[in-house]
Protein backbone atom coordinates (compact mmCIF):
# COMPACT_ATOMS: atom_id res chain seq x y z
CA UNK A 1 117.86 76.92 110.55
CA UNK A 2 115.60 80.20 110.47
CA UNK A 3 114.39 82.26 107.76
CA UNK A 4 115.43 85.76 107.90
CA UNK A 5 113.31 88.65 105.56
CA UNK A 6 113.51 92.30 104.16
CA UNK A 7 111.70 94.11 101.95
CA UNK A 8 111.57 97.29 100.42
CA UNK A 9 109.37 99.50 98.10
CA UNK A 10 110.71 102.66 96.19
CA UNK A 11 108.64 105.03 93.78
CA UNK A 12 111.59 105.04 91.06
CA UNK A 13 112.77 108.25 89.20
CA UNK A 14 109.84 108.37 86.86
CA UNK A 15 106.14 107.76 88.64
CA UNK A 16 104.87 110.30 91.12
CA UNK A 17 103.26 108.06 92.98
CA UNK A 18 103.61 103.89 94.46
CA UNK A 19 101.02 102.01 93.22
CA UNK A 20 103.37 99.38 94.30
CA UNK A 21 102.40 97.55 97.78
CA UNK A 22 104.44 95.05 99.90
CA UNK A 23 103.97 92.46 102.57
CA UNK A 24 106.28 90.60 105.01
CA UNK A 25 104.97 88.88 107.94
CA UNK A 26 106.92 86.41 109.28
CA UNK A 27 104.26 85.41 111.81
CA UNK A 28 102.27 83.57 109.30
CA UNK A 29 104.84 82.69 106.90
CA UNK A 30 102.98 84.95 104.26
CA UNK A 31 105.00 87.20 101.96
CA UNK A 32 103.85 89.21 99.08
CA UNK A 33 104.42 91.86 96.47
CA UNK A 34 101.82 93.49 94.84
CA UNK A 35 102.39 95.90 91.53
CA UNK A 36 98.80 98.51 90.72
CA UNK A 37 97.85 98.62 87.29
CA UNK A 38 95.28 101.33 86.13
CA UNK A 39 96.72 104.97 86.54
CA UNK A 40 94.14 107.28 87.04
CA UNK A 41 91.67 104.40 87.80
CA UNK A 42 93.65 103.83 91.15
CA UNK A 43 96.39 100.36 90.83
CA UNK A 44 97.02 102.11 94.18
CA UNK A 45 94.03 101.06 95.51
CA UNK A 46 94.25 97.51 93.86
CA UNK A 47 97.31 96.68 95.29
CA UNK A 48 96.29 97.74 99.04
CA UNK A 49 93.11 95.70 98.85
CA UNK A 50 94.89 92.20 97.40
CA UNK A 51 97.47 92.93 100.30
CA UNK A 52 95.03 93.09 102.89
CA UNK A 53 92.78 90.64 101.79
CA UNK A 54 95.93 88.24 101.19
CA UNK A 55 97.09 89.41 104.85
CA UNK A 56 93.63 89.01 106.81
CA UNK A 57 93.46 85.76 105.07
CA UNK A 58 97.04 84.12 105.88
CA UNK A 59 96.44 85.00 109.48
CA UNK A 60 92.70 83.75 109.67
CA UNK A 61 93.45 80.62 107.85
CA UNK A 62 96.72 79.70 109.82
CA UNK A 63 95.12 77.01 111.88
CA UNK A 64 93.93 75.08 108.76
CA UNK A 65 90.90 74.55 110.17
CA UNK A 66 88.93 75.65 107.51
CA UNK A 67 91.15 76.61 104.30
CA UNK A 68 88.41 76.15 102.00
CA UNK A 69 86.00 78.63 102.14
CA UNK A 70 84.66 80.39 99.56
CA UNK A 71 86.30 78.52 96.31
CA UNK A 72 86.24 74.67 97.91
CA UNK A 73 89.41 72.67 97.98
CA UNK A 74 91.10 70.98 95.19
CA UNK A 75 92.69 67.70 97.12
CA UNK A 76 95.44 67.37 94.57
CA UNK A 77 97.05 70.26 96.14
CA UNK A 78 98.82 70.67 99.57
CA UNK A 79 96.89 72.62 102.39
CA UNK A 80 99.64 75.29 102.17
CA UNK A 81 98.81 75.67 98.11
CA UNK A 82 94.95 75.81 99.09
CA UNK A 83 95.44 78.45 101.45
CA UNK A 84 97.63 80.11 98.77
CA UNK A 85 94.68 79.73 95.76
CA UNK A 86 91.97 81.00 98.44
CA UNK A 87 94.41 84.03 99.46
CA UNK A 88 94.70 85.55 95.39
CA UNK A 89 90.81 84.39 94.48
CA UNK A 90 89.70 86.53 97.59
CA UNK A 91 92.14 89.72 96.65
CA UNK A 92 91.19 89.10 93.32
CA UNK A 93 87.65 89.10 94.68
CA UNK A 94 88.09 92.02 96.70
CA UNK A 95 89.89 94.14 93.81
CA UNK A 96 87.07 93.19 91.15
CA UNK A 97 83.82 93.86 93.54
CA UNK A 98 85.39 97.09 94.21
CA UNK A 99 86.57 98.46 90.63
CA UNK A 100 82.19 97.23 90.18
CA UNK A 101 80.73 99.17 92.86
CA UNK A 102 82.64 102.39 92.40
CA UNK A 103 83.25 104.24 88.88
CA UNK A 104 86.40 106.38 89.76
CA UNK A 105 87.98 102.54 90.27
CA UNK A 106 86.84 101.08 87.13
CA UNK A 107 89.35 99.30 85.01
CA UNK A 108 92.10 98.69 88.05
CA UNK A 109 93.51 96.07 88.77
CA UNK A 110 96.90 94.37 90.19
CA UNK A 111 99.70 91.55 89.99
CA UNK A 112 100.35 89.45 92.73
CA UNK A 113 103.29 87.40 93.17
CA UNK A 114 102.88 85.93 96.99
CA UNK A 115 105.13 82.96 98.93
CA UNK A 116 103.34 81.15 102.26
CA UNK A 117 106.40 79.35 104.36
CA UNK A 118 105.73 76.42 106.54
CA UNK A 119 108.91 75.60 107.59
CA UNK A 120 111.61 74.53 104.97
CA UNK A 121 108.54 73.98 102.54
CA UNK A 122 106.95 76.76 100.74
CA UNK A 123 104.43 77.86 98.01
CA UNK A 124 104.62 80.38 95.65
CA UNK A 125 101.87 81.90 93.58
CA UNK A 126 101.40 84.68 91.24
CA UNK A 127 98.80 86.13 88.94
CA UNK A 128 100.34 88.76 86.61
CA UNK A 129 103.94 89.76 85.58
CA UNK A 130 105.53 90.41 89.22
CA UNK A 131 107.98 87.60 89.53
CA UNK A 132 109.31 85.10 91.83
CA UNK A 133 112.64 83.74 92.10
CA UNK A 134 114.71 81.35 93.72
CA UNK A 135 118.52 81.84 94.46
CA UNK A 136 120.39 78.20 95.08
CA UNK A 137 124.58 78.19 94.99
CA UNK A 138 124.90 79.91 91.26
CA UNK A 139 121.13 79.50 89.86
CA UNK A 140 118.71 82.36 89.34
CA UNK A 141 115.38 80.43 88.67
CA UNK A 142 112.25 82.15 87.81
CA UNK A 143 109.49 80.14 89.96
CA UNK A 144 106.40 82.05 88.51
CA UNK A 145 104.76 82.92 85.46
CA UNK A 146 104.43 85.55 83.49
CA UNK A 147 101.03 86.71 82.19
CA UNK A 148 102.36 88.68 79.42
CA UNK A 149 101.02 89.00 75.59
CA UNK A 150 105.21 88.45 75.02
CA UNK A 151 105.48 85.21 77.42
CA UNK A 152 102.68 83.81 75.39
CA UNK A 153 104.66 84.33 72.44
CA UNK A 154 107.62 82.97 73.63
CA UNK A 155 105.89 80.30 74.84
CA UNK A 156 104.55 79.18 71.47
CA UNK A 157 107.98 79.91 69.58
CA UNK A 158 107.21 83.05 68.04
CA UNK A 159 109.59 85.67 69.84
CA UNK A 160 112.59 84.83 71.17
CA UNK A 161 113.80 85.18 74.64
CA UNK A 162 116.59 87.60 73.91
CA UNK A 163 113.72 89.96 71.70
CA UNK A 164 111.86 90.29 74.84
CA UNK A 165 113.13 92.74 76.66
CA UNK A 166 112.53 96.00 74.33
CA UNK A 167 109.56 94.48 72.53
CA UNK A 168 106.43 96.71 72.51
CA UNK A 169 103.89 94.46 73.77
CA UNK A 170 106.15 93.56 76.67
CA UNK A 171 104.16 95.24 79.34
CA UNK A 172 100.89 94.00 78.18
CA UNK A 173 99.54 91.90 80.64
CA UNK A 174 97.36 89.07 79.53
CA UNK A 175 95.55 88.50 83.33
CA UNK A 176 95.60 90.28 86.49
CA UNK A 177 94.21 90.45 89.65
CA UNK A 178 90.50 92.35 89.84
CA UNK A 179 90.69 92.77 85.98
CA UNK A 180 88.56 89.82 85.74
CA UNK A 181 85.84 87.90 87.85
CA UNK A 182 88.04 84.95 87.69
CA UNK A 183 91.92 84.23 87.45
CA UNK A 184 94.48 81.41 86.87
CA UNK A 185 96.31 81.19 90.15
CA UNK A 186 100.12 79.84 88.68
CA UNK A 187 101.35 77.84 91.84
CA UNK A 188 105.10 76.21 92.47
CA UNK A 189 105.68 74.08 95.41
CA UNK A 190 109.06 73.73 96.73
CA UNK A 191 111.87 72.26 99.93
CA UNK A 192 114.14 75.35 100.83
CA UNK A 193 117.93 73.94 101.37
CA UNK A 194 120.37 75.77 103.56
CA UNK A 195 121.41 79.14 101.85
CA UNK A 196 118.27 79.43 99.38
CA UNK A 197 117.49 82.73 98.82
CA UNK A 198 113.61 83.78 97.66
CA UNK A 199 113.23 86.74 96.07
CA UNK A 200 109.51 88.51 94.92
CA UNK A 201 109.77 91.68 92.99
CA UNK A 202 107.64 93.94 90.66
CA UNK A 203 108.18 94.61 86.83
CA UNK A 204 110.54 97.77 88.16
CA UNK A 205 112.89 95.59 89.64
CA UNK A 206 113.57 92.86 86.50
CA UNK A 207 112.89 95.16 83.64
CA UNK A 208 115.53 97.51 84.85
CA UNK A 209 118.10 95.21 85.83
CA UNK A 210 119.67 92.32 84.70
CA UNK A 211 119.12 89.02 85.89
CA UNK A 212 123.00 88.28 86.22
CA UNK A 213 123.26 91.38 88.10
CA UNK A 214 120.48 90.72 90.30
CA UNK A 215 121.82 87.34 90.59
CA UNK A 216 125.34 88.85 91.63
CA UNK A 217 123.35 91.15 94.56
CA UNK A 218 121.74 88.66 96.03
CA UNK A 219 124.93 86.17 96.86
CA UNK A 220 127.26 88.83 97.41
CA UNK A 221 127.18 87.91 101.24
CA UNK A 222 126.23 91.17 102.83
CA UNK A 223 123.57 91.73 105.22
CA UNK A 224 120.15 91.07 103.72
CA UNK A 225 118.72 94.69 104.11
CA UNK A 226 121.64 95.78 102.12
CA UNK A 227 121.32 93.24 99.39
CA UNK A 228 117.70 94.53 99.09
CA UNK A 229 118.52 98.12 99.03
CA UNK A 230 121.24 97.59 96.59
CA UNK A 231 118.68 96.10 94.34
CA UNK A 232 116.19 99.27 94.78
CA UNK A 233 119.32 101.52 93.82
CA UNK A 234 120.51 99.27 91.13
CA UNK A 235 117.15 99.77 89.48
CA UNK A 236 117.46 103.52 89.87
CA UNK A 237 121.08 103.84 88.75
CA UNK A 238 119.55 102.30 85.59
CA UNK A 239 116.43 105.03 85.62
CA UNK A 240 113.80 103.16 86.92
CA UNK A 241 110.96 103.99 85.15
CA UNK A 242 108.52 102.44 87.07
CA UNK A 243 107.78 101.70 90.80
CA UNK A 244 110.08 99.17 91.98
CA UNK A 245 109.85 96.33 94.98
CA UNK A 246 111.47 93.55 96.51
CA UNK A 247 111.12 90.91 99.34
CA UNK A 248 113.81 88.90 100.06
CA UNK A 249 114.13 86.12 102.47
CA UNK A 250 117.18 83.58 103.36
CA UNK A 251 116.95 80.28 104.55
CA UNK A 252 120.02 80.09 107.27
């Protein structure tokens, strides 16, 4: 059994520019997607730093010798979702000391949704509204949550699921990464079984397309780079007005 990956960014038919970033390295296990929030204050910027800080960190923390520096370690949780915690809290870190020291990056920030592999087990973690799912036989389940002004109102029973889609508020985000000092790192720990399929994607990807139909892409049996461009062009076929992303990996 292996894990295979591909990922792909696209700009969309609306933004000039990515402020999306992505990350696969199989090496480490570590897998990210990272959406940049702030326009003319640079989500650009935001989303490079989490990804590097989230990279440098996966690779420096691999042996487990020492996964809790800075933040400590919280013994309720796995080593793999420690290393996950202390990989957003430093990008986070990194993002918020940054916007600080320089003016022109004041008021960035960025989502993270990130998944760290150690062999059929895995982690995923997220901060913000870039979403994680996992694909198993004829289930789309969403694995992370959404930091959105509309999940908390779903979440309390005053919108409905169905209402959430074209609701105004729906891109409102309620945390993200370097918007604050300090963030709620939303964690789900998991056992991949033969044919899983883990997919992490920005706001661009799910807000343009529909979960059945992303659902239908991602078992329609064809080589995973095409699954994952078919996505990116789904998402443009339906206008794609923001940035979209998407790493997908198997478990073969």
């Amino acid at each position: 059994m292996e894990i295979e990956s591909y990922g792909l960014s696209d700009t969309g038919c609306v933004r000039p520019e990515n402020e999306d970033r992505i990350l696969s390295d199989p090496s480490v296990g570590f897998y990210a997607v990272c959406d940049g929030m702030g326009g003319h204050q640079r989500g650009d910027v935001a989303a490079e730093i989490a990804i590097s800080a989230m990279g440098h960190y996966a690779k420096a923390s691999a042996d487990r010798f020492d996964v809790s520096w800075p933040f400590g370690y919280k013994y309720e949780l796995s080593i793999e979702a420690n290393r996950m915690v202390t990989g957003i809290k430093l990008a986070n870190h990194q993002v918020w000391r940054r916007a600080e020291q320089e003016l022109e990056y004041a008021g960035m920030g960025t989502t993270i949704a990130a998944v760290l592999l150690d062999g059929r087990q895995f982690v995923a973690g997220n901060v913000g509204d870039s979403r994680i799912y996992r694909l198993r036989q004829e289930e789309l389940l969403q694995l992370s949550v959404d930091d959105t002004m509309i999940a908390s109102m779903v979440q309390r029973g005053l919108l409905r699921e169905e209402e959430t889609r074209k609701h105004p508020l729906r891109n409102v985000l309620t945390q993200a990464a370097g918007s604050q000092e300090a963030v709620e790192v939303h964690l789900h720990e998991g056992i991949l079984e033969p044919g899983d399929i883990l997919l992490l994607c920005s706001d661009g990807l799910y807000g343009a397309v529909a979960r059945d139909h992303i659902r239908s892409i991602l078992q329609n049996g064809e080589k995973l780079d095409v699954r994952v461009r078919r996505l990116i062009e789904a998402a443009r076929t339906a206008g794609a007005p923001d940035n979209v992303s998407a790493v997908v990996l198997l478990y073969s």
